[in-house]
C-alpha atoms as a PDB file:
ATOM      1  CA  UNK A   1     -14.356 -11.869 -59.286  1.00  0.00           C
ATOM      2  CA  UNK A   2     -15.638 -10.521 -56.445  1.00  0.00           C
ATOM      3  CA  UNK A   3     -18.958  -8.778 -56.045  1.00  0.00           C
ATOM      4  CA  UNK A   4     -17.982  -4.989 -55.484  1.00  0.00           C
ATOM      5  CA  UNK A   5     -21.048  -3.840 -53.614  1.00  0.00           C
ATOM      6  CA  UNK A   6     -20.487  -6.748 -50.871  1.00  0.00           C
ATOM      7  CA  UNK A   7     -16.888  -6.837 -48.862  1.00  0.00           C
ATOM      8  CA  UNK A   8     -14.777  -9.830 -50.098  1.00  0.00           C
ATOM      9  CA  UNK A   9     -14.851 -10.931 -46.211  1.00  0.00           C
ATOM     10  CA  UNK A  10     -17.733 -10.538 -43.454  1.00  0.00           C
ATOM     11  CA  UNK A  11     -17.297  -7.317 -41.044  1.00  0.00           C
ATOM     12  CA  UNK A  12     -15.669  -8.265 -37.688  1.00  0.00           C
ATOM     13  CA  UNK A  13     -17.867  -8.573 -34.896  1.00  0.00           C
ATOM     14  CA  UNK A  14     -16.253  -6.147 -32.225  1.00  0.00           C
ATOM     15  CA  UNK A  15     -17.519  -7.122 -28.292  1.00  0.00           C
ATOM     16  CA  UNK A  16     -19.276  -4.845 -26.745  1.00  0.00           C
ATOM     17  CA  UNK A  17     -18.873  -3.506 -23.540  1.00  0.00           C
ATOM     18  CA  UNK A  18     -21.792  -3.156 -21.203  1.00  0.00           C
ATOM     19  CA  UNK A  19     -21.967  -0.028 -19.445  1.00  0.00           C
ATOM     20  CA  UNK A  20     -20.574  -0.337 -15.501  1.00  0.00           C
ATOM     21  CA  UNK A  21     -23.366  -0.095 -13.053  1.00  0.00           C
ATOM     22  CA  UNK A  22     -22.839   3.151 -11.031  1.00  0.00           C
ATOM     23  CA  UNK A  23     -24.145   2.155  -7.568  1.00  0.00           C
ATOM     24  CA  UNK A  24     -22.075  -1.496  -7.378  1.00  0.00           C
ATOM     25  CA  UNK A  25     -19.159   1.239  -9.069  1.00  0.00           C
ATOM     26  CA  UNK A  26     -19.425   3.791  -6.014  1.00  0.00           C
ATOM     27  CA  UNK A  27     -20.021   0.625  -3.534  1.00  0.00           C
ATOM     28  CA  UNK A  28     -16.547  -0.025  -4.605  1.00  0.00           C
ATOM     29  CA  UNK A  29     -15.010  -3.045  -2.756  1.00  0.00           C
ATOM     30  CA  UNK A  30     -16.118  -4.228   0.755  1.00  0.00           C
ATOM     31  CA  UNK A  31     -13.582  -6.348   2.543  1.00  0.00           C
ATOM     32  CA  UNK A  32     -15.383  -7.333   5.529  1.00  0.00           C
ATOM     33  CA  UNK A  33     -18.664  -7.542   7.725  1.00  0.00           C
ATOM     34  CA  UNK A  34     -17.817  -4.360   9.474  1.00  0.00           C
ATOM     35  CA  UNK A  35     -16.776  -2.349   6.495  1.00  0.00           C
ATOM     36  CA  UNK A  36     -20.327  -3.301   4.824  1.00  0.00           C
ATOM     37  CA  UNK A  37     -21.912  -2.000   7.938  1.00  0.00           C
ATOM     38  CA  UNK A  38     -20.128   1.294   7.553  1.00  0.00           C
ATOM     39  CA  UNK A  39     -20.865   1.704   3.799  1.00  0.00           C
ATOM     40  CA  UNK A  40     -24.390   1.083   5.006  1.00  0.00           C
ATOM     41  CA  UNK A  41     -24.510   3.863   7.443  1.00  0.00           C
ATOM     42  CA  UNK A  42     -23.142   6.081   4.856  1.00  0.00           C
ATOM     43  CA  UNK A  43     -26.457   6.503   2.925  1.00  0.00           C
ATOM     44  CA  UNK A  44     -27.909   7.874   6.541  1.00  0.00           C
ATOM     45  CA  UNK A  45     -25.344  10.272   7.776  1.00  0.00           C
ATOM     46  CA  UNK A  46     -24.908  11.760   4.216  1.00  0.00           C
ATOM     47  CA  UNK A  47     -28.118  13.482   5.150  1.00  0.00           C
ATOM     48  CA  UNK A  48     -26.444  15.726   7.574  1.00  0.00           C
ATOM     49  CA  UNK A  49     -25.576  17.682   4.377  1.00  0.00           C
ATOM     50  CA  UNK A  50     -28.711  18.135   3.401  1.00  0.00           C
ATOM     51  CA  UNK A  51     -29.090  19.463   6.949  1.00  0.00           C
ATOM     52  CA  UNK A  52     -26.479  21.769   6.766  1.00  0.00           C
ATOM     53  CA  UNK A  53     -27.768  23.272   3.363  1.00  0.00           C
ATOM     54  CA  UNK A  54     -31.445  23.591   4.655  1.00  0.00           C
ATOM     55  CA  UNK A  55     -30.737  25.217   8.122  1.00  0.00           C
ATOM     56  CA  UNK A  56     -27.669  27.747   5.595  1.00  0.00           C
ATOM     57  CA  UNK A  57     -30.636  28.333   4.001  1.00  0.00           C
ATOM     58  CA  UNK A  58     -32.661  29.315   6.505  1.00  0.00           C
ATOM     59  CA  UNK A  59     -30.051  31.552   7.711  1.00  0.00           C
ATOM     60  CA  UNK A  60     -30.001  33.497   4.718  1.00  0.00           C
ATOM     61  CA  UNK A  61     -33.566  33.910   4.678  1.00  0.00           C
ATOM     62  CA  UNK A  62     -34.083  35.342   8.011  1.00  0.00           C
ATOM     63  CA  UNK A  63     -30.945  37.645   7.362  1.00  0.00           C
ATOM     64  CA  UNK A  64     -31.899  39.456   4.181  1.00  0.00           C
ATOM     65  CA  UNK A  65     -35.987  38.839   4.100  1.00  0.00           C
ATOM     66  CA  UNK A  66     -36.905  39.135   7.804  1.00  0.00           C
ATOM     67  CA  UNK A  67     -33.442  40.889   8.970  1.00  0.00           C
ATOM     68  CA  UNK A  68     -33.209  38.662  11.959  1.00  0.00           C
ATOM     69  CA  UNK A  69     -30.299  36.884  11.593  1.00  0.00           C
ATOM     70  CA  UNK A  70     -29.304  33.956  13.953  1.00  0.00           C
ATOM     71  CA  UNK A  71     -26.387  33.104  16.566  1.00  0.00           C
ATOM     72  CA  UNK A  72     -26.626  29.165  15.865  1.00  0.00           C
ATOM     73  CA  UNK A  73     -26.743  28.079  12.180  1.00  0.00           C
ATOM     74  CA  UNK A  74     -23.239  29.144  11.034  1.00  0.00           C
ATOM     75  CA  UNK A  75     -21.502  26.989  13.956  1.00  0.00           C
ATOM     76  CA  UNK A  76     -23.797  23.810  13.470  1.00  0.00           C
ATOM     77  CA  UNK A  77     -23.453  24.008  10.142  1.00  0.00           C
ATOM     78  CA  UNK A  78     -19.312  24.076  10.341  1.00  0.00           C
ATOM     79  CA  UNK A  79     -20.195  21.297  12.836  1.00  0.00           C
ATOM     80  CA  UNK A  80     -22.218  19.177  10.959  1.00  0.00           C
ATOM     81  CA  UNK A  81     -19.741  19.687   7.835  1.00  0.00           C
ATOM     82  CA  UNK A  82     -16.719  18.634  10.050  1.00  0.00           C
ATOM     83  CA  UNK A  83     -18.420  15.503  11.007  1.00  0.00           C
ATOM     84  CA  UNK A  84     -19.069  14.390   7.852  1.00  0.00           C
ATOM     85  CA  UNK A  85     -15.600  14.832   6.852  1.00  0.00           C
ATOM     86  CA  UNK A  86     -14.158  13.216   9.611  1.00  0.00           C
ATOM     87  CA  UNK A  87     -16.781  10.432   8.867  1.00  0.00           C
ATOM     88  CA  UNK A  88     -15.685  10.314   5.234  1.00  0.00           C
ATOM     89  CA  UNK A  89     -12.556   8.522   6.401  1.00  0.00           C
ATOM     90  CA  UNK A  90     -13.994   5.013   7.334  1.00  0.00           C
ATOM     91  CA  UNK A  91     -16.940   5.266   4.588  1.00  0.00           C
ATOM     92  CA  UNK A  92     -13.643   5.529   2.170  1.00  0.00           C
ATOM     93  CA  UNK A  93     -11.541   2.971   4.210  1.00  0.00           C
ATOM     94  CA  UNK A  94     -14.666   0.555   4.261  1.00  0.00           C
ATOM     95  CA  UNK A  95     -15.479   1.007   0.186  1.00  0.00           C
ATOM     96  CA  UNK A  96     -11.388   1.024  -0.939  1.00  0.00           C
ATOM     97  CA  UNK A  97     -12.303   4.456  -2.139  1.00  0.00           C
ATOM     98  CA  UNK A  98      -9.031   6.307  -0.835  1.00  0.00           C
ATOM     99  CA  UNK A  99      -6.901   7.700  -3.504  1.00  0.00           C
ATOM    100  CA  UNK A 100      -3.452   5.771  -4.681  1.00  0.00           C
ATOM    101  CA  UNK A 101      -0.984   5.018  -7.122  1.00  0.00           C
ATOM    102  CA  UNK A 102      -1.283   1.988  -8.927  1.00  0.00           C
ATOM    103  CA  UNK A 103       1.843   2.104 -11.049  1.00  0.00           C
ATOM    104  CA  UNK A 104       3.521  -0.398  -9.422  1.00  0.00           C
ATOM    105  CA  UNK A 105       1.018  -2.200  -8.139  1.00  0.00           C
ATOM    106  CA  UNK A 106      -0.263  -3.085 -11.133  1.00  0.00           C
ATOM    107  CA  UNK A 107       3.183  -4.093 -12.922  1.00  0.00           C
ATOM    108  CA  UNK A 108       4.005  -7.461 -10.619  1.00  0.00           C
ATOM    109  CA  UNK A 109       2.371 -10.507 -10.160  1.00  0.00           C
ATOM    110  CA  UNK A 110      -0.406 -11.330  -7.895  1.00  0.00           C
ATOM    111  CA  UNK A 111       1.801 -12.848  -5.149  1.00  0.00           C
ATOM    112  CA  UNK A 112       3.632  -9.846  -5.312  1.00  0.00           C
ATOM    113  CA  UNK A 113       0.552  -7.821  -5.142  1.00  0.00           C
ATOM    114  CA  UNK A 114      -0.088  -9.672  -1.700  1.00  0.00           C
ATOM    115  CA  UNK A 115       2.755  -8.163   0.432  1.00  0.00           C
ATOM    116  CA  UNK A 116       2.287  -4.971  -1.159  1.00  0.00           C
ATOM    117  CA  UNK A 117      -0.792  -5.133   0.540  1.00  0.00           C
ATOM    118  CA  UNK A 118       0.238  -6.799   3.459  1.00  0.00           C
ATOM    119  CA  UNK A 119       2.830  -3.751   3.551  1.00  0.00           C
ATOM    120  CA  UNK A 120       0.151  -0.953   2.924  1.00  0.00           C
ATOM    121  CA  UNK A 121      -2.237  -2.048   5.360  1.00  0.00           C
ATOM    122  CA  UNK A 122       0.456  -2.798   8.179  1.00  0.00           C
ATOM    123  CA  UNK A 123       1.389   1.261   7.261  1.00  0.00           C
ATOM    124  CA  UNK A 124      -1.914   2.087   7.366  1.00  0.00           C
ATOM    125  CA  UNK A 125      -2.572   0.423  10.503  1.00  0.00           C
ATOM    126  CA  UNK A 126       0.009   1.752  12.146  1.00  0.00           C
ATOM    127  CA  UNK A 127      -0.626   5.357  11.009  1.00  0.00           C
ATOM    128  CA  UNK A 128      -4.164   5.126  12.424  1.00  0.00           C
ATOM    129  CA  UNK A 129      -3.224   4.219  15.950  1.00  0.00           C
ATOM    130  CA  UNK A 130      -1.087   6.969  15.877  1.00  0.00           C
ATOM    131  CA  UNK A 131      -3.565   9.363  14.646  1.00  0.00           C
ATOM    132  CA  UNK A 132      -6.150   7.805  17.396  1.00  0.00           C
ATOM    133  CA  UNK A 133      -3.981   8.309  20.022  1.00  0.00           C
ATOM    134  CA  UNK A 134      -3.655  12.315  19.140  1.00  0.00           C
ATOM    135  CA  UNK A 135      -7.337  12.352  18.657  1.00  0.00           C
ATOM    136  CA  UNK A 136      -7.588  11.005  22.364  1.00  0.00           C
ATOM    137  CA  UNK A 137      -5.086  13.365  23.104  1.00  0.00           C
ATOM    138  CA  UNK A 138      -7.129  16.287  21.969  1.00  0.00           C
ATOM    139  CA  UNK A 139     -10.032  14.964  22.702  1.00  0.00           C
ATOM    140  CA  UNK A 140      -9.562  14.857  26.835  1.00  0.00           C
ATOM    141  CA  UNK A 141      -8.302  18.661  26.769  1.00  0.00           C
ATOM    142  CA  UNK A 142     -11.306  19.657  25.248  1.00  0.00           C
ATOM    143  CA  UNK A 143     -13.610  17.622  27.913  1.00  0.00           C
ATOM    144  CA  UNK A 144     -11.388  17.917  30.931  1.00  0.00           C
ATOM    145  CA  UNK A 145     -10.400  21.331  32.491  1.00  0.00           C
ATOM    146  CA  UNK A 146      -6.296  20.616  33.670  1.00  0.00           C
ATOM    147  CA  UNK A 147      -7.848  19.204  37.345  1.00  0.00           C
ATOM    148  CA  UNK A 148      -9.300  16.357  35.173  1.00  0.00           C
ATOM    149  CA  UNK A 149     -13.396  17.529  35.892  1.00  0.00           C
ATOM    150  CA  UNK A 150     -15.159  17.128  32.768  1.00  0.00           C
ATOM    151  CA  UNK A 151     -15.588  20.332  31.351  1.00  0.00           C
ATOM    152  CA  UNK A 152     -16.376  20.646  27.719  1.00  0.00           C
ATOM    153  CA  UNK A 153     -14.808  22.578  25.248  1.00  0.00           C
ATOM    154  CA  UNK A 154     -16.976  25.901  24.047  1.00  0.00           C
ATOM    155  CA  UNK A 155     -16.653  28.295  20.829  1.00  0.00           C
ATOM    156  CA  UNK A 156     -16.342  31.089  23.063  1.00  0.00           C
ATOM    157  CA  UNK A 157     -19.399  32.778  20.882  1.00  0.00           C
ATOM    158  CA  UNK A 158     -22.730  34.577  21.876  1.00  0.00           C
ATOM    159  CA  UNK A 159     -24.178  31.235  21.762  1.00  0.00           C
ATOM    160  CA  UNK A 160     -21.358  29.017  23.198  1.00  0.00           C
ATOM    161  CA  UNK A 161     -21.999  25.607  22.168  1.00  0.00           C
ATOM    162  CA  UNK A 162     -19.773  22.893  23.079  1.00  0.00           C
ATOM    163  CA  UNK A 163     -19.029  22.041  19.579  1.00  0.00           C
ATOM    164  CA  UNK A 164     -15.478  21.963  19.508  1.00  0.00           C
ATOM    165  CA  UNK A 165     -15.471  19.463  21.872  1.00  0.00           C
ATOM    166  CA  UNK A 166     -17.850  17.268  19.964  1.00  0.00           C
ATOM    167  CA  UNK A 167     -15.976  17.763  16.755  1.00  0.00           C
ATOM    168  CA  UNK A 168     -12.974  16.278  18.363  1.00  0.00           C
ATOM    169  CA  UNK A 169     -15.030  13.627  19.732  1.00  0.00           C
ATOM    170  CA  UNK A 170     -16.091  12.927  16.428  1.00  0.00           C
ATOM    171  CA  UNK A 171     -12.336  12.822  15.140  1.00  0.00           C
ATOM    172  CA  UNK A 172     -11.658  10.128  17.785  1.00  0.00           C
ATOM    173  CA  UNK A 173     -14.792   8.076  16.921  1.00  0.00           C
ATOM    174  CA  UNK A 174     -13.614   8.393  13.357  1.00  0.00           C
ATOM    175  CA  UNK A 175      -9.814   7.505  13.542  1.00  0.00           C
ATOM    176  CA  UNK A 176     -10.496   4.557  16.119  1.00  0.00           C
ATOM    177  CA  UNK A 177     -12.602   3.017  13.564  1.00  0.00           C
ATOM    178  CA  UNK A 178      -9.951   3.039  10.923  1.00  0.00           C
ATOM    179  CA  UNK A 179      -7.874   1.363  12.550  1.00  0.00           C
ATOM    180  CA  UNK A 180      -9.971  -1.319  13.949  1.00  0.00           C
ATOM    181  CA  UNK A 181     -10.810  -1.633   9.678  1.00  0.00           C
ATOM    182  CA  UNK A 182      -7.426  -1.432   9.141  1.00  0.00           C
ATOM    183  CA  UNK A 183      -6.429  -4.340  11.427  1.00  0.00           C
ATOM    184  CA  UNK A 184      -8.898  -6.332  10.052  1.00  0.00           C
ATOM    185  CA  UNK A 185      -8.096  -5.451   6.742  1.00  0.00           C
ATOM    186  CA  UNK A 186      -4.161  -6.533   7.587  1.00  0.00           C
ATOM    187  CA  UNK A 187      -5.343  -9.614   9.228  1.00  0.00           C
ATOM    188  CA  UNK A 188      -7.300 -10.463   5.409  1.00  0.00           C
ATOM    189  CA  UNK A 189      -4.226 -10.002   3.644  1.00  0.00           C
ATOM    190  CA  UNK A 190      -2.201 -12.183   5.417  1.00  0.00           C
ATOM    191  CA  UNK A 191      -4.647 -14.771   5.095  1.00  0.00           C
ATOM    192  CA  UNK A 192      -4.265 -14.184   1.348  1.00  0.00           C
ATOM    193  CA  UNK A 193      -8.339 -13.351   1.004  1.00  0.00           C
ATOM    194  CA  UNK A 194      -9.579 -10.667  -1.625  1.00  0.00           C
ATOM    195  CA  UNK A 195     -12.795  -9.210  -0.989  1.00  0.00           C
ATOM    196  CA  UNK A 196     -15.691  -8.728  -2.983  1.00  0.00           C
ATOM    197  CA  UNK A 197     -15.908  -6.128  -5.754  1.00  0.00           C
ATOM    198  CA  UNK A 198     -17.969  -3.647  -7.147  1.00  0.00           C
ATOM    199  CA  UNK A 199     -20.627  -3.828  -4.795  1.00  0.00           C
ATOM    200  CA  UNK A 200     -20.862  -7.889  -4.689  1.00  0.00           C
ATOM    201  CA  UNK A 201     -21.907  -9.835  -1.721  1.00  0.00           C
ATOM    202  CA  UNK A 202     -18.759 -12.062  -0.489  1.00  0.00           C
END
């Protein structure tokens, strides 16, 4: 008979899971030197936000305390803002960090898995030297007047900067980059090599 305070058989131990680490988590997976290098510089130019908010707020301030409002923080801060997302593409590309679905990934074997990424990077490849060659495209008319003298692109404003042009420069820098990570990241999976994940040296 069995005791009925005490269970007739010992509790099963269930694992426990430790709790992910959120900076290797948001690291995500770096493929190659040049992808760590980017995910590097990522903790530096994310500061250009916190640019953007102080100077916005420093526009507000001298428009409703001192009513002196400026000519120059509302276009650097759209310029600043537009860097950074035309940055966010390689800092994305370099940590594996762009957006897909997995359902069919995930349902074949690891060989399979291989030329699916083989296939995805090729794509990907090829879509960024497409998209870098429109970025040059756009670039050259906003830094060349049709005679081919440099003349850069302005916002036509009170205070004129040459920002558009340096946007678009940006968007060049940008795109070129992904696809030299992309070509390198094509070259990896034909080689068959997986790169480190969750933030782990390879």
């Amino acid at each position: 008979m069995t005791d009925p305070i005490r269970p007739p058989f010992p509790p099963e131990r269930i694992p426990t899971t430790p709790e992910p680490d959120p900076r290797k988590a948001a690291q995500g997976i770096i493929r190659t030197p040049l992808d760590r290098a980017i995910a590097k510089a990522a903790n530096g130019v994310a500061w250009l936000v916190f640019i953007a908010m102080t100077i916005s707020v420093f526009e507000v301030v001298m428009r409703y305390v001192f009513h002196s409002p400026t000519s120059w923080v509302h276009e650097s801060t759209v310029m600043l803002i537009a860097a950074l997302f035309a940055l966010g593409g390689p800092v994305a590309l370099a940590r594996d960090k762009h957006i897909r679905v997995r359902v069919i990934y995930d349902a074949v074997p690891p060989h399979v898995r291989r030329w699916l990424d083989v296939f995805n990077n090729a794509v990907i490849l090829v879509f960024c030297i497409g998209m870098t060659y429109a970025a040059w495209q756009l670039f050259f008319r906003a830094t060349h007047d049709p005679s081919g003298v440099i003349s850069l692109e302005r916002s036509g404003t009170s205070w004129n900067p040459p920002f558009p042009a340096f946007t678009k420069g940006f968007i060049l820098f940008a795109v070129g980059l992904m696809a030299v990570q992309s070509a390198l990241h094509l070259i990896q999976s034909l080689r068959g090599r997986v790169g480190a994940r969750d933030g782990e040296e390879q």
